[in-house]
N, C-alpha and C. Protein backbone atom coordinates (compact mmCIF):
# COMPACT_ATOMS: atom_id res chain seq x y z
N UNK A 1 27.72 25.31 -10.24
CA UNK A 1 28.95 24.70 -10.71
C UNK A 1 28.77 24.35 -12.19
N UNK A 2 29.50 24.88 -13.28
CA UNK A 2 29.81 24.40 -14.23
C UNK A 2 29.57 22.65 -14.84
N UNK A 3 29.37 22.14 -15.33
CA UNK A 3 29.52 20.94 -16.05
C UNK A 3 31.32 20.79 -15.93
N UNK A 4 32.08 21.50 -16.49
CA UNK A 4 33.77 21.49 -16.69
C UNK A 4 34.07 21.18 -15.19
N UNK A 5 33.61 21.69 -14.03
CA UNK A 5 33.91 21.70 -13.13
C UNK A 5 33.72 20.96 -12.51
N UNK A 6 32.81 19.75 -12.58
CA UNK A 6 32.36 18.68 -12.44
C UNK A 6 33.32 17.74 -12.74
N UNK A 7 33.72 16.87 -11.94
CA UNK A 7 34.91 15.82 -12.05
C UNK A 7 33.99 14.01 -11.87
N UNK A 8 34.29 13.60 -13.10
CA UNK A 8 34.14 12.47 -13.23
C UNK A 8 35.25 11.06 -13.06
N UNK A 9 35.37 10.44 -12.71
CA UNK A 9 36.13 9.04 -12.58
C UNK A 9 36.25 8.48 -13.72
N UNK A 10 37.52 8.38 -14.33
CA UNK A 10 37.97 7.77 -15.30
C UNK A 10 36.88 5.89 -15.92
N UNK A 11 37.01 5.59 -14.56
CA UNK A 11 36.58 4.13 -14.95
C UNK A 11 34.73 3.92 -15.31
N UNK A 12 34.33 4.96 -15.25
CA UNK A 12 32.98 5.60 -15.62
C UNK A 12 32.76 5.62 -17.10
N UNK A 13 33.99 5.64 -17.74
CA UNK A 13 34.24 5.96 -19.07
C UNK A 13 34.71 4.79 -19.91
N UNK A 14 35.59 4.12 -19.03
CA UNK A 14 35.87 2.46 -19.86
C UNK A 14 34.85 1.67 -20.84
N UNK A 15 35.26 1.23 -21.68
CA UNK A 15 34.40 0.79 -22.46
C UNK A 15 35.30 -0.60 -23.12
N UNK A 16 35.15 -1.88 -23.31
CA UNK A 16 35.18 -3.05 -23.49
C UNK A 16 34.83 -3.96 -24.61
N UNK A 17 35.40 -3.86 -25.58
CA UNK A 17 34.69 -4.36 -26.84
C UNK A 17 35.25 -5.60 -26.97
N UNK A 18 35.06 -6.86 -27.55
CA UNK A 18 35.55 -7.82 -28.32
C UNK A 18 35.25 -8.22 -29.35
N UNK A 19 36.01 -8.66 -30.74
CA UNK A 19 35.56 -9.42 -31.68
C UNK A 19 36.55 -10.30 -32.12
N UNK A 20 35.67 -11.43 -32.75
CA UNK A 20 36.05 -12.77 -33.64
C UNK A 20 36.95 -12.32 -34.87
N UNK A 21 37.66 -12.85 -35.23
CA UNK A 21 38.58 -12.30 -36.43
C UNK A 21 37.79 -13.52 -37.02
N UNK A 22 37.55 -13.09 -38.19
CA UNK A 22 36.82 -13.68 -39.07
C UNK A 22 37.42 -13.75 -40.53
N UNK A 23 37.21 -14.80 -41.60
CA UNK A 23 37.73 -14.25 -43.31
C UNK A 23 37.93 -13.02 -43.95
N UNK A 24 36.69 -12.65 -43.86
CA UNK A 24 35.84 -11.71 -44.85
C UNK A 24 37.05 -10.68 -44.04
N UNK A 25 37.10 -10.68 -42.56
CA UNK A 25 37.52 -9.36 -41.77
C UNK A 25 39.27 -9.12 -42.57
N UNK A 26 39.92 -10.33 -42.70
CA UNK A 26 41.47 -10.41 -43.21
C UNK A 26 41.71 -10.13 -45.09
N UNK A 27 42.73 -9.85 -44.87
CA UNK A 27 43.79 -9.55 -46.09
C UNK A 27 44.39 -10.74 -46.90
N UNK A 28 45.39 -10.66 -48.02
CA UNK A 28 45.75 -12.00 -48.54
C UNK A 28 46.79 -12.53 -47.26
N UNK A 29 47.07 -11.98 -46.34
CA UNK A 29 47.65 -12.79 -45.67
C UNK A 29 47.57 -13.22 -43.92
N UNK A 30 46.21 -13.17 -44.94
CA UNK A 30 45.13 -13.81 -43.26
C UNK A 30 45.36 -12.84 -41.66
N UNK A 31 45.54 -11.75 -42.36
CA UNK A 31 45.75 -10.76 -41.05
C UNK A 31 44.85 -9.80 -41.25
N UNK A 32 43.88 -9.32 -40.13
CA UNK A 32 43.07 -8.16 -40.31
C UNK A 32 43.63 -6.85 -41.02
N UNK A 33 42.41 -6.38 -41.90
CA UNK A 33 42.36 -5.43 -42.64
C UNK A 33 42.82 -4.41 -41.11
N UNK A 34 44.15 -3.63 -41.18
CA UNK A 34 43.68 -2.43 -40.40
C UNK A 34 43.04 -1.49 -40.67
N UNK A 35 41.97 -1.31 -41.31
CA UNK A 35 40.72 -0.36 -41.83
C UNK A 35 40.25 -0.35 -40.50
N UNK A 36 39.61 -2.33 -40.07
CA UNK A 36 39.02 -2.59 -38.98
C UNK A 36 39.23 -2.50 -37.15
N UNK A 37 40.82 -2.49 -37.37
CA UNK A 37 41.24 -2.03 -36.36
C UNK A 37 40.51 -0.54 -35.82
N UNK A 38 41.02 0.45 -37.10
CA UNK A 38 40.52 1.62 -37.15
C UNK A 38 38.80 2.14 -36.26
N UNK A 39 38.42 1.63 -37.26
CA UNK A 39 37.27 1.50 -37.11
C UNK A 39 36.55 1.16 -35.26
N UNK A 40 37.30 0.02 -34.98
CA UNK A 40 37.12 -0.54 -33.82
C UNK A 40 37.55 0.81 -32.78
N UNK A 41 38.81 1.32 -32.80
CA UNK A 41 39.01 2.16 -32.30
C UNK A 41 38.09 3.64 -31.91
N UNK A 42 37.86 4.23 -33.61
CA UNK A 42 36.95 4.93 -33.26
C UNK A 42 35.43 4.74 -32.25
N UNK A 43 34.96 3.72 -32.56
CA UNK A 43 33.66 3.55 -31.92
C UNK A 43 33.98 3.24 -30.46
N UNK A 44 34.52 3.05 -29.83
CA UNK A 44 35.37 2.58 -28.45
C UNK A 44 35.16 3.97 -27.99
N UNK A 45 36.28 4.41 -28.75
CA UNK A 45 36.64 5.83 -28.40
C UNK A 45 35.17 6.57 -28.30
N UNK A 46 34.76 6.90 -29.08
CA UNK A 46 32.93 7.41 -29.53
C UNK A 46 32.17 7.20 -27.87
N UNK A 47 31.74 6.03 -27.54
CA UNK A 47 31.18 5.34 -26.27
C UNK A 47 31.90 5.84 -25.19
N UNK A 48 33.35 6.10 -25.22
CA UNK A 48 33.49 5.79 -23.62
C UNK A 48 33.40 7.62 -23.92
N UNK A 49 33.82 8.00 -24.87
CA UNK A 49 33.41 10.11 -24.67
C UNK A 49 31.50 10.22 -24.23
N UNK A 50 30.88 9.30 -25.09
CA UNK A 50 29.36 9.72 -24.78
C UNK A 50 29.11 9.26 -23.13
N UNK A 51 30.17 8.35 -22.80
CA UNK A 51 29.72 7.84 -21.19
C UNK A 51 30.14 8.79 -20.31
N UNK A 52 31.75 9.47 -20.81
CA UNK A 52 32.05 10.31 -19.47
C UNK A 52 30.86 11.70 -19.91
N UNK A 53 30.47 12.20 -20.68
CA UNK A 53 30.48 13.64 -21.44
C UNK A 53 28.21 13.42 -20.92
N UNK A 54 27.90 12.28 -21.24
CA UNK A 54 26.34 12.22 -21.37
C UNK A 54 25.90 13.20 -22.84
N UNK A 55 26.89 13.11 -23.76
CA UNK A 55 26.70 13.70 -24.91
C UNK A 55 26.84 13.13 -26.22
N UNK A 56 26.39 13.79 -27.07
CA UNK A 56 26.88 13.40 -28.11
C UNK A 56 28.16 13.46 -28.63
N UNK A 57 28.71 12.92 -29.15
CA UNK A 57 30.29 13.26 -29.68
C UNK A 57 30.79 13.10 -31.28
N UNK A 58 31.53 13.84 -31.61
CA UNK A 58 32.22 13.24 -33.05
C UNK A 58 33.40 13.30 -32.61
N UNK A 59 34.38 12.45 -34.17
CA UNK A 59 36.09 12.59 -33.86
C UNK A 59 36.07 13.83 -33.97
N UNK A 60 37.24 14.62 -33.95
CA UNK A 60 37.79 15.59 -33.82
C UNK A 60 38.96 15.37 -34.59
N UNK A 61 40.04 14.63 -34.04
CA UNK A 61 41.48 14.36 -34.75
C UNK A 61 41.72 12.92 -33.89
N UNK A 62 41.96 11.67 -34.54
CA UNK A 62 43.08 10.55 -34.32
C UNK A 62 44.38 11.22 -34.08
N UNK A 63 45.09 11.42 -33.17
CA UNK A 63 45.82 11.74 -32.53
C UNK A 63 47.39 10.77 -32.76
N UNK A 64 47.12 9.75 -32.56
CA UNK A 64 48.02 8.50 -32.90
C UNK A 64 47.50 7.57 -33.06
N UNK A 65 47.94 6.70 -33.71
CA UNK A 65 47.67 4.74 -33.92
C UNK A 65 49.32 4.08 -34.19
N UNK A 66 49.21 3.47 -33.19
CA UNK A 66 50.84 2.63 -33.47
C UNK A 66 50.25 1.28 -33.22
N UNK A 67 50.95 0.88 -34.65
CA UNK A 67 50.83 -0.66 -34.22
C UNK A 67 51.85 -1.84 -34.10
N UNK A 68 51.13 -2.50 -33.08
CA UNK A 68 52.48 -3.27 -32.53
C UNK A 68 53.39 -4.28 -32.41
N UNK A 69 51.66 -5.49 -33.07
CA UNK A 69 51.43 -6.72 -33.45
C UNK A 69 50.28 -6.71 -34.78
N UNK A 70 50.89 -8.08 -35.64
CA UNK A 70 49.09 -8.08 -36.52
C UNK A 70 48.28 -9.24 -35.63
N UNK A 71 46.64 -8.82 -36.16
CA UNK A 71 46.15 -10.00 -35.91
C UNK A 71 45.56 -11.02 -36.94
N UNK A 72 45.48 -12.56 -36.58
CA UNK A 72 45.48 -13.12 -37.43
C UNK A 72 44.09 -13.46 -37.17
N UNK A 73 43.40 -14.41 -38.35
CA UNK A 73 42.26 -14.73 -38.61
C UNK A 73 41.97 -16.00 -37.30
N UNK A 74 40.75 -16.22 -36.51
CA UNK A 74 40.66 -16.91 -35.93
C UNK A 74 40.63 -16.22 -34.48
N UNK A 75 41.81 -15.16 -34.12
CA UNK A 75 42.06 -14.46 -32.88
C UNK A 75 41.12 -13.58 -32.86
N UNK A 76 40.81 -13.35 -31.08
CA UNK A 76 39.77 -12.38 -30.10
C UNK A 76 40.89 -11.14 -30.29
N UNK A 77 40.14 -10.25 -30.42
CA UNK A 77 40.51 -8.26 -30.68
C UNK A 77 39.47 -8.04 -29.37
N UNK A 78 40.64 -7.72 -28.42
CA UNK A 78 40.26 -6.90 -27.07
C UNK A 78 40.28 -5.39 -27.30
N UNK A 79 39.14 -4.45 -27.15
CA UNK A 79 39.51 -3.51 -27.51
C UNK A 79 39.11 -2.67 -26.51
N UNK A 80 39.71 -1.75 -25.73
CA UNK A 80 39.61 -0.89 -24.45
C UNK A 80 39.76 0.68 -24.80
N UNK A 81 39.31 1.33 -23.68
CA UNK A 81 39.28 2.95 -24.17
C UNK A 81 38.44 3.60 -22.58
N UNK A 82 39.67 4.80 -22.38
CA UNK A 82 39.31 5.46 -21.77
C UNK A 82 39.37 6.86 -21.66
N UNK A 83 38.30 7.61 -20.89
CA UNK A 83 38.83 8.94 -21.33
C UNK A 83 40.12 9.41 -20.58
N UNK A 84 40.97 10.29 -21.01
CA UNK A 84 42.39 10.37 -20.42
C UNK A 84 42.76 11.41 -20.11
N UNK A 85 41.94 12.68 -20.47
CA UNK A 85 41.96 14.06 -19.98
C UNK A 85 41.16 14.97 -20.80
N UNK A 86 40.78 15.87 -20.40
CA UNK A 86 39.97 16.87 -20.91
C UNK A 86 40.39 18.23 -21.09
N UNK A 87 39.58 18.78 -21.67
CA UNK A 87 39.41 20.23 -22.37
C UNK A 87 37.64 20.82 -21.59
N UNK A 88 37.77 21.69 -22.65
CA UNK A 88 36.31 22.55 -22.07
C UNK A 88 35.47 21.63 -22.69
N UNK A 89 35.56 21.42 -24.27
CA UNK A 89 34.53 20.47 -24.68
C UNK A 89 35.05 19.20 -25.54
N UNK A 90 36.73 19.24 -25.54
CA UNK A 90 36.93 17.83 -26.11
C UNK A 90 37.72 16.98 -24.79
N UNK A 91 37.72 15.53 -25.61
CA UNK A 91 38.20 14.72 -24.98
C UNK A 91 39.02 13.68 -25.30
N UNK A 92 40.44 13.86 -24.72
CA UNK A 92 41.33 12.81 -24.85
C UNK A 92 41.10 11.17 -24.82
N UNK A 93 40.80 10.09 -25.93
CA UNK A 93 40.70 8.45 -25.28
C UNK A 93 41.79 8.56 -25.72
N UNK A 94 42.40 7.38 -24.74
CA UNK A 94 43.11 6.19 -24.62
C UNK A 94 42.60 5.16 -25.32
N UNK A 95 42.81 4.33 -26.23
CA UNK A 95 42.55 3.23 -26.95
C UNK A 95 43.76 2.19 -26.78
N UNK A 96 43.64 0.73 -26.31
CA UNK A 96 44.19 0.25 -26.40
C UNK A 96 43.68 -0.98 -26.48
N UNK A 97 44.17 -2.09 -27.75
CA UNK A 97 43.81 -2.96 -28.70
C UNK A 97 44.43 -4.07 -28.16
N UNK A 98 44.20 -5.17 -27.73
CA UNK A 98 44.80 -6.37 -27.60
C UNK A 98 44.18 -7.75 -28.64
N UNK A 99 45.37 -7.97 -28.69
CA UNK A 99 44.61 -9.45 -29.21
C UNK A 99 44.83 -11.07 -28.51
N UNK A 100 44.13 -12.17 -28.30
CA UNK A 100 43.87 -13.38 -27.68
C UNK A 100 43.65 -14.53 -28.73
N UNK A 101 44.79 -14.97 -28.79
CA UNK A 101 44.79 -16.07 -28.99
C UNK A 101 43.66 -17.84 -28.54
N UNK A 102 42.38 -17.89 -29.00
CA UNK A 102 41.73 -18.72 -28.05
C UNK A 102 42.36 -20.03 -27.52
N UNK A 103 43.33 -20.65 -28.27
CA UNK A 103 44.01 -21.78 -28.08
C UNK A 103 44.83 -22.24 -26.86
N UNK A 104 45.74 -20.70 -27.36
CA UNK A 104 46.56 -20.57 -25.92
C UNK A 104 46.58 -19.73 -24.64
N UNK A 105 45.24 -18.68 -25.28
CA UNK A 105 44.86 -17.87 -24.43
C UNK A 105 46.18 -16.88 -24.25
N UNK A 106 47.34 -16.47 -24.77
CA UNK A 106 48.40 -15.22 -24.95
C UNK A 106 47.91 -14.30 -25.47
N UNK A 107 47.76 -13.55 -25.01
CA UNK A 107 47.25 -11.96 -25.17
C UNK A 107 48.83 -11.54 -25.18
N UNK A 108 48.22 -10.23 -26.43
CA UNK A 108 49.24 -9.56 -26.22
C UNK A 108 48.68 -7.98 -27.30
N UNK A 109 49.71 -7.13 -26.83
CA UNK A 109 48.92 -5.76 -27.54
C UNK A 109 49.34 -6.01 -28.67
N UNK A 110 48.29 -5.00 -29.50
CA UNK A 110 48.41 -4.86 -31.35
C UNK A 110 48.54 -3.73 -31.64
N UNK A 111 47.39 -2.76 -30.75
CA UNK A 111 47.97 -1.68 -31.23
C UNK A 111 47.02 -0.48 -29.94
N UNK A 112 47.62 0.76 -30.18
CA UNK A 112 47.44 1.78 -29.00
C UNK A 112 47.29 2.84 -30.22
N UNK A 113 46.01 4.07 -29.01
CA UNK A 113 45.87 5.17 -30.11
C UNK A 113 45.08 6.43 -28.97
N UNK A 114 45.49 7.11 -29.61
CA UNK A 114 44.75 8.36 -28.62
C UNK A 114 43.81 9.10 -29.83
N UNK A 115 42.58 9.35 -29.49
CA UNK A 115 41.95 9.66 -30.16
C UNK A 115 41.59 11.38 -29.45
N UNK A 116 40.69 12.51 -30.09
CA UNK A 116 39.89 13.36 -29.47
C UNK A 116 38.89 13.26 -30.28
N UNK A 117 37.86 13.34 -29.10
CA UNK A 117 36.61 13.60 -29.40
C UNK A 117 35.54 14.84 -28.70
N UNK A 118 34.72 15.42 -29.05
CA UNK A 118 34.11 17.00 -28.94
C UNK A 118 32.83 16.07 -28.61
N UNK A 119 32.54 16.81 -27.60
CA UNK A 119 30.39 16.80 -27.36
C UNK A 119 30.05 18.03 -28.25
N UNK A 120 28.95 17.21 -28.44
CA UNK A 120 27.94 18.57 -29.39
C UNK A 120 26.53 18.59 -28.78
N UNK A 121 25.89 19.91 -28.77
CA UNK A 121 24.93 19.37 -28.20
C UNK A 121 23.86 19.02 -29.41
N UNK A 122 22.40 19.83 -29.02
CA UNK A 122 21.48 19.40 -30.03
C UNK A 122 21.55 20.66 -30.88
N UNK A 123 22.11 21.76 -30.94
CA UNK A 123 22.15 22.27 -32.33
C UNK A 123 23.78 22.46 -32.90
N UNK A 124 24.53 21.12 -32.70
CA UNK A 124 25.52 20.92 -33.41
C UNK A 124 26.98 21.58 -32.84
N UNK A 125 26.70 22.10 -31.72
CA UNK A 125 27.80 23.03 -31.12
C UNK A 125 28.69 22.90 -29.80
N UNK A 126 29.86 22.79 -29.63
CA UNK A 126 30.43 22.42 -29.19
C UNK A 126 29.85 22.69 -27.53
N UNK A 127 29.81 21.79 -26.43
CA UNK A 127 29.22 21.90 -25.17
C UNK A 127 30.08 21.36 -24.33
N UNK A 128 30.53 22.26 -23.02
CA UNK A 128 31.26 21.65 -22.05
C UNK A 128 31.71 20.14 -21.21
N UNK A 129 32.12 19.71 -20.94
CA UNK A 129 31.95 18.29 -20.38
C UNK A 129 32.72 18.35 -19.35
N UNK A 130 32.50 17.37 -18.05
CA UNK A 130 33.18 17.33 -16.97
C UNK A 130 34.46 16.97 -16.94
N UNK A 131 35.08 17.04 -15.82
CA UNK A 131 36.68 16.98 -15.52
C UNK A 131 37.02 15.46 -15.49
N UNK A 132 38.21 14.89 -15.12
CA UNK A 132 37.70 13.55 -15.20
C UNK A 132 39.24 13.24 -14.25
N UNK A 133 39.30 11.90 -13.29
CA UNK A 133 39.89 11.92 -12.41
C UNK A 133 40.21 10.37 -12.20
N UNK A 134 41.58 9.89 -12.23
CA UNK A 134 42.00 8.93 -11.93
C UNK A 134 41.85 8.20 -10.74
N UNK A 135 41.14 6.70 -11.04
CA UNK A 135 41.64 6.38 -9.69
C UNK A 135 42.43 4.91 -9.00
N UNK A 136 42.49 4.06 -10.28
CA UNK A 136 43.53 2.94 -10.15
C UNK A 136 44.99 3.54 -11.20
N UNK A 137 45.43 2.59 -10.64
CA UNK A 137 47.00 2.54 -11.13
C UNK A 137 47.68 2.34 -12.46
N UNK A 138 46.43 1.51 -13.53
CA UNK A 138 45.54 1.77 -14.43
C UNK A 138 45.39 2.70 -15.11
N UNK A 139 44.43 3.08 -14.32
CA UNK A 139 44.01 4.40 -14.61
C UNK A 139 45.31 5.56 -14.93
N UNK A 140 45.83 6.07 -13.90
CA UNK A 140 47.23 6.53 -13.72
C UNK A 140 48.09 6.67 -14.84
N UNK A 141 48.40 5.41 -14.97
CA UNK A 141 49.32 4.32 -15.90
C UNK A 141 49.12 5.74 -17.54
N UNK A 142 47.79 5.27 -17.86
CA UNK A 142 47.16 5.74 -19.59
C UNK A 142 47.23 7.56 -18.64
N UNK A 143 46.72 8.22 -18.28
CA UNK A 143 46.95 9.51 -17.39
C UNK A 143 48.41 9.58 -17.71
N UNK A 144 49.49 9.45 -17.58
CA UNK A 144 50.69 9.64 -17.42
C UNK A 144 51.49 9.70 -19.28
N UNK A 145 50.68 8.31 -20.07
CA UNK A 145 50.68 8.15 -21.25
C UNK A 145 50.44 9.54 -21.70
N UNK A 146 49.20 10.02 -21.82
CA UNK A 146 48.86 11.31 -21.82
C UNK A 146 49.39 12.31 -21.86
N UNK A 147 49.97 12.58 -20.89
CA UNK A 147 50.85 13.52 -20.40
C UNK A 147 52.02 13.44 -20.98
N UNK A 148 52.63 12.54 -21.57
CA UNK A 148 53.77 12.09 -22.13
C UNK A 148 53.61 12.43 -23.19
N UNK A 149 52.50 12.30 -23.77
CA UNK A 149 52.21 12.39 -25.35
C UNK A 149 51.77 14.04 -25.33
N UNK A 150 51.42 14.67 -24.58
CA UNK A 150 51.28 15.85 -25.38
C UNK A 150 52.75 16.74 -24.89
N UNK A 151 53.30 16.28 -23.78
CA UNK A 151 54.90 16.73 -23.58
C UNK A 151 55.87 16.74 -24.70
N UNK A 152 55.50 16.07 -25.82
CA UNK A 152 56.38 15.86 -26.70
C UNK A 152 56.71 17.07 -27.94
């Protein structure tokens, strides 16, 4: 059996980041640089491709970034990512950014992004990766996103 043919579980691939909004991290108007958003995204994205794939990965193409909310200095950046469908050797994340208020504890999204990312192996060249397969509602949910987004 192929590696491609090989079907992996979406939640295998989740990956969970948080950070402190900090000074240094904000703009003159105390709202994160979205450089950092960026940034956050990619590496999310990066992890949960090396978790489903057991490979190495680079971007390929940012696909989308919409943003929805800013965040301000002081607020938790929830940052999530999963893989959302596949190719022979790239891979669709799901990125999706929340931010938390510690005070009042209101979460709410900032921003969403679909990224692709490629396994490479060890002499730089593009290498197959497994299938990948929903299995909460969740899961589904960003699966369907997906599908929506390349329907367009």
């Amino acid at each position: 059996m192929s590696k491609r043919e090989q079907q992996r579980a979406m939640g295998k691939s989740h990956t969970l980041q948080t950070h402190l909004v900090s000074p240094q991290d904000t703009n003159h108007l105390n709202t994160i640089f979205g450089g950092n958003i960026l940034a956050y995204i990619d590496e999310a994205a990066a992890i949960a491709a090396m978790r489903h794939s057991g490979e190495v990965v680079v971007t390929a193409s940012v696909d989308s970034v919409d943003f929805h909310a800013s965040v301000r200095k002081g607020e938790i950046v929830i940052v999530q990512a999963w893989v959302a469908s596949t190719g022979r050797s790239s891979m669709l994340i799901y990125v999706h950014v929340s931010v938390e208020n510690p005070i009042t504890h209101e979460v709410k999204t900032t921003t969403t992004s679909f990224v692709t990312m490629v396994a490479i192996d060890e002499n730089g060249k593009s290498t197959e990766v497994p299938g990948v397969f929903a299995e909460t509602q969740t899961e589904h949910d960003i699966v369907a996103l997906a599908n929506d987004r390349t329907t367009r």
